[in-house]
Protein backbone atom coordinates (compact mmCIF):
# COMPACT_ATOMS: atom_id res chain seq x y z
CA UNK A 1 152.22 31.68 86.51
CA UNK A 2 150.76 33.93 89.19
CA UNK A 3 147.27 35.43 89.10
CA UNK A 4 147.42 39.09 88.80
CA UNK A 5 145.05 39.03 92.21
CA UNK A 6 147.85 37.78 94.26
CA UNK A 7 149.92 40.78 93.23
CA UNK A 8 147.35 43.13 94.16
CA UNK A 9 146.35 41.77 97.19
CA UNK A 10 150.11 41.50 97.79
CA UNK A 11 150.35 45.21 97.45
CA UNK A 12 147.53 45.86 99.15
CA UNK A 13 148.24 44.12 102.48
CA UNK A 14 151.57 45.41 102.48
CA UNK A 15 149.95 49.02 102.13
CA UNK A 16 147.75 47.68 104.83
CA UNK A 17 150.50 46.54 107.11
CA UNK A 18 152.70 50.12 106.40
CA UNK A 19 149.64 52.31 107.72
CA UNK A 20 149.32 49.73 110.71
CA UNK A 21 153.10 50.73 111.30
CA UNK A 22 152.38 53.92 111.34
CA UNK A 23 149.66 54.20 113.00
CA UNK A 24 151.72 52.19 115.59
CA UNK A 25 154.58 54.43 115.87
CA UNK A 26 152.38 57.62 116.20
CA UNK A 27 150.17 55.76 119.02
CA UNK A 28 153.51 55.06 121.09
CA UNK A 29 155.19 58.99 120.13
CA UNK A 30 154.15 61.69 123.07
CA UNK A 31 151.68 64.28 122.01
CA UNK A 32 153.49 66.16 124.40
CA UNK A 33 155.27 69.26 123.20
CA UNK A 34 157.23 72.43 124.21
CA UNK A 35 158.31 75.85 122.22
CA UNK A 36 160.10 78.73 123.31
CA UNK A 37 161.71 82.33 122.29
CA UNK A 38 163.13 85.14 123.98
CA UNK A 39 163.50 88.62 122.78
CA UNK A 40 164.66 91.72 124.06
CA UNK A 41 162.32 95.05 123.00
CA UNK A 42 163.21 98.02 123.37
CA UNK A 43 160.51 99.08 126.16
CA UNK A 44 160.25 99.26 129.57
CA UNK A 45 158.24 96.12 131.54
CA UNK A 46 155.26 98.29 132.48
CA UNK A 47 154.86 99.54 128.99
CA UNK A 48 154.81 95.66 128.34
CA UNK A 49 152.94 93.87 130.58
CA UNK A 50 149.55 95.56 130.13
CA UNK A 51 149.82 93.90 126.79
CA UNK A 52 149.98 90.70 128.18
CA UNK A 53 147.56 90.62 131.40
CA UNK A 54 144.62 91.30 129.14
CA UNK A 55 142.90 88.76 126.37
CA UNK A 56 141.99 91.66 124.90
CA UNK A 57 144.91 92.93 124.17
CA UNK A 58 146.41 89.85 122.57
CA UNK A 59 144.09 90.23 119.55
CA UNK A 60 146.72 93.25 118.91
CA UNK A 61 149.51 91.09 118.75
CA UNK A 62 148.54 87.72 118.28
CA UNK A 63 146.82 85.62 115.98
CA UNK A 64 142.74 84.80 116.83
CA UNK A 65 140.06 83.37 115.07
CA UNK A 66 138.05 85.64 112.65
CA UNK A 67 134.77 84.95 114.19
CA UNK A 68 132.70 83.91 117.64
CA UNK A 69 134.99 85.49 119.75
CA UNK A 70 133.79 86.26 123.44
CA UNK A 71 135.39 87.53 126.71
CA UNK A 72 134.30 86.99 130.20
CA UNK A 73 135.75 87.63 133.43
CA UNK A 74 137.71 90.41 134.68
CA UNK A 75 139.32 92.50 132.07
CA UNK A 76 142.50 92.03 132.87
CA UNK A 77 144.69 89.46 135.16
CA UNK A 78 143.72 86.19 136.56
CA UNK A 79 140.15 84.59 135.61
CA UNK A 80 140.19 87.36 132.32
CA UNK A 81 139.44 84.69 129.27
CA UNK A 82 138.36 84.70 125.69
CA UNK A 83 136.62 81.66 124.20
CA UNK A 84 136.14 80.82 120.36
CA UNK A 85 133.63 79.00 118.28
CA UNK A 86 134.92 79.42 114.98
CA UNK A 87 133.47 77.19 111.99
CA UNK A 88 137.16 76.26 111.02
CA UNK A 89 139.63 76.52 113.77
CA UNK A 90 136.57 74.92 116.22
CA UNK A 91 135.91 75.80 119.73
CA UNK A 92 138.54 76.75 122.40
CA UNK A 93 139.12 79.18 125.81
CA UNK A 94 142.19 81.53 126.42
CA UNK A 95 142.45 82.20 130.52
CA UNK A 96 144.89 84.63 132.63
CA UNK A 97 146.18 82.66 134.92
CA UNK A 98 148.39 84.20 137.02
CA UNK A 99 150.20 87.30 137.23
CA UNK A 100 153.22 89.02 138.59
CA UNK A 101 153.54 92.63 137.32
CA UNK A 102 155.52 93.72 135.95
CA UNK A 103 157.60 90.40 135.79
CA UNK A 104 155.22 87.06 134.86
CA UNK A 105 152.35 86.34 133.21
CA UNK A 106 151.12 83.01 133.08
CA UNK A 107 147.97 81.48 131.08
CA UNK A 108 146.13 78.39 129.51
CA UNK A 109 144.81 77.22 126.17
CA UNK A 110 142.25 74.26 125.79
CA UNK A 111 140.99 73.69 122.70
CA UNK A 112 138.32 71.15 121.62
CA UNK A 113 136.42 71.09 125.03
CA UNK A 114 139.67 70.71 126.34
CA UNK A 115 140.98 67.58 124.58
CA UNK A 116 144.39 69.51 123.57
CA UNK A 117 145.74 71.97 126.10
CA UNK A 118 148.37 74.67 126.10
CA UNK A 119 150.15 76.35 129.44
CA UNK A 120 152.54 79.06 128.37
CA UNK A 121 154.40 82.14 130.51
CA UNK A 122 155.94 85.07 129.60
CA UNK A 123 158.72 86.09 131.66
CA UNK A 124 159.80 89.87 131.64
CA UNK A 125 163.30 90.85 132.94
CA UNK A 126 164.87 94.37 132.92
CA UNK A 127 167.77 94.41 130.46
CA UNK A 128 169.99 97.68 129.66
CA UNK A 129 168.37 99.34 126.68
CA UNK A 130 164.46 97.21 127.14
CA UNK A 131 163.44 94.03 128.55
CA UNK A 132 163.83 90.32 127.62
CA UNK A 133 160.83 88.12 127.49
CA UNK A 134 161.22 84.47 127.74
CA UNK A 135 157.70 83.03 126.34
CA UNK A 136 157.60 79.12 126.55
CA UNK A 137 154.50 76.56 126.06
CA UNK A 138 154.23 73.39 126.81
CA UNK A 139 151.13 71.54 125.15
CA UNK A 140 149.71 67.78 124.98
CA UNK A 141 147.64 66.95 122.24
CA UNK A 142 146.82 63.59 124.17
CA UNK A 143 147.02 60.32 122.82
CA UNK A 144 146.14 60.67 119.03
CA UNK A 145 148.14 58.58 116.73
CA UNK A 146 148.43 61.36 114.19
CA UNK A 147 148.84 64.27 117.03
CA UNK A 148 152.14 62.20 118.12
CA UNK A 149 153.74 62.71 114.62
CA UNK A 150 152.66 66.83 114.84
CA UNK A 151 154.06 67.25 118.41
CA UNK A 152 157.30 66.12 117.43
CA UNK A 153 157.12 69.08 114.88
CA UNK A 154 155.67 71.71 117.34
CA UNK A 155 159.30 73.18 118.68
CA UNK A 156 159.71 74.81 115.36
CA UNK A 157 156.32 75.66 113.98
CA UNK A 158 155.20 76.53 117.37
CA UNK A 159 158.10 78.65 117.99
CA UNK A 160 157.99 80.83 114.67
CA UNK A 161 154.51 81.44 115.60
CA UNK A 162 155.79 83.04 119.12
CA UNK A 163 158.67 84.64 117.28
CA UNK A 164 156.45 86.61 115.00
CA UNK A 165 154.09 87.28 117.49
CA UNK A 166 156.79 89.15 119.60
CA UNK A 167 157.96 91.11 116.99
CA UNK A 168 154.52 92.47 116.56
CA UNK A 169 154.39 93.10 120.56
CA UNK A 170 158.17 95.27 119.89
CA UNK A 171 156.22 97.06 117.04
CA UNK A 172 153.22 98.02 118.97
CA UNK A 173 155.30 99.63 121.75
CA UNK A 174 157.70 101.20 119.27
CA UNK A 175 160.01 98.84 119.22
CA UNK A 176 160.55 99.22 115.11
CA UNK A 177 163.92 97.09 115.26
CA UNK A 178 162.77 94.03 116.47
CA UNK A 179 161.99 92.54 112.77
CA UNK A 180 165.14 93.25 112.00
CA UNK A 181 166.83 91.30 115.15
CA UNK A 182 164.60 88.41 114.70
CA UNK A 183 165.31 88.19 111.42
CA UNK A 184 169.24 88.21 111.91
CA UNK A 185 168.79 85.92 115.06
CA UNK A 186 166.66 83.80 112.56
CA UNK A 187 169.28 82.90 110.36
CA UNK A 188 172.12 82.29 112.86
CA UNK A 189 170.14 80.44 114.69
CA UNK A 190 170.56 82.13 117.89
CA UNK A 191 168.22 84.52 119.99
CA UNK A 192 166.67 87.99 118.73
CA UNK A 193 170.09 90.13 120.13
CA UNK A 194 169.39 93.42 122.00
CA UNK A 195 169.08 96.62 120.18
């Protein structure tokens, strides 16, 4: 007859050995990631782009921390940044880039001094009836055994993040059809069509 120790510590070492695994598994996945949408709205580019040269203008359309937020640097356009210390979401710095108007804007995200980073652009191309933008990022949340499991889910949560943001940017230049599209292009699993 066994002791009822050996079971436990049976059980427990196996427990032991299953977080090791995993552990493992998310030391050797990529924190690397990548997310993307495009969306035509029903504006022209420079009616757009303003929107998207300025870190001041993004708290319009895009989701920021409730508290500690600063800007610095030119108002709009390369060097223009916002930084965050918020008690929750922790510290971070949005920066313009680069620029292109009407066409490209491109900018960077580091979060927790700079441990996880983000580089996105947002592409703006005439099309008949608006413009299509093309947003894409491309982050790294280094080498973090639990990060690696999160990156590989970052396409998706990532990218309905972007999607909603754009529909906000369509509604703030008048575009009042875009929720609509993106909802539509949601569920067949294509892109937001043009209106």
């Amino acid at each position: 007859m066994r002791s009822p120790i050996s079971i436990g510590a049976r059980i427990l070492g196996t427990g032991a050995a299953l977080l090791m695994l995993f552990l493992l598994v998310g030391f050797l996945l990529s924190g690397r990631w990548e997310a993307d949408r495009t969306m035509v709205i029903s504006a022209e580019r420079t009616r757009i782009f303003p929107l998207l040269e300025s870190p001041e203008a993004w708290k319009r359309w895009t989701p920021w921390p409730d508290s500690g937020l600063v800007t610095s640097g030119p108002t709009s356009g390369p060097g223009a940044r916002m930084s965050w210390d918020d008690p929750n979401l922790g510290d971070g710095v949005f920066e313009i880039v680069q620029t292109e108007a009407p066409r490209l804007v491109r900018y960077r995200v580091s979060v927790q001094d700079g441990t996880m980073r983000t580089d996105g652009s947002l592409r703006l191309e005439p099309e008949s009836g608006g413009t299509r933008i093309s947003w894409v990022e491309r982050g790294d949340f280094g080498r973090n055994p639990l990060m690696g499991y999160w990156a590989l889910a970052m396409h998706r949560a990532q990218g309905r993040e972007l999607e909603k943001s754009l529909v906000k940017l369509a509604e703030l230049v008048g575009d009042s059809t875009a929720a609509r599209r993106a909802a539509a292009a949601d569920s067949s699993g294509m892109e937001a069509p043009a209106p």
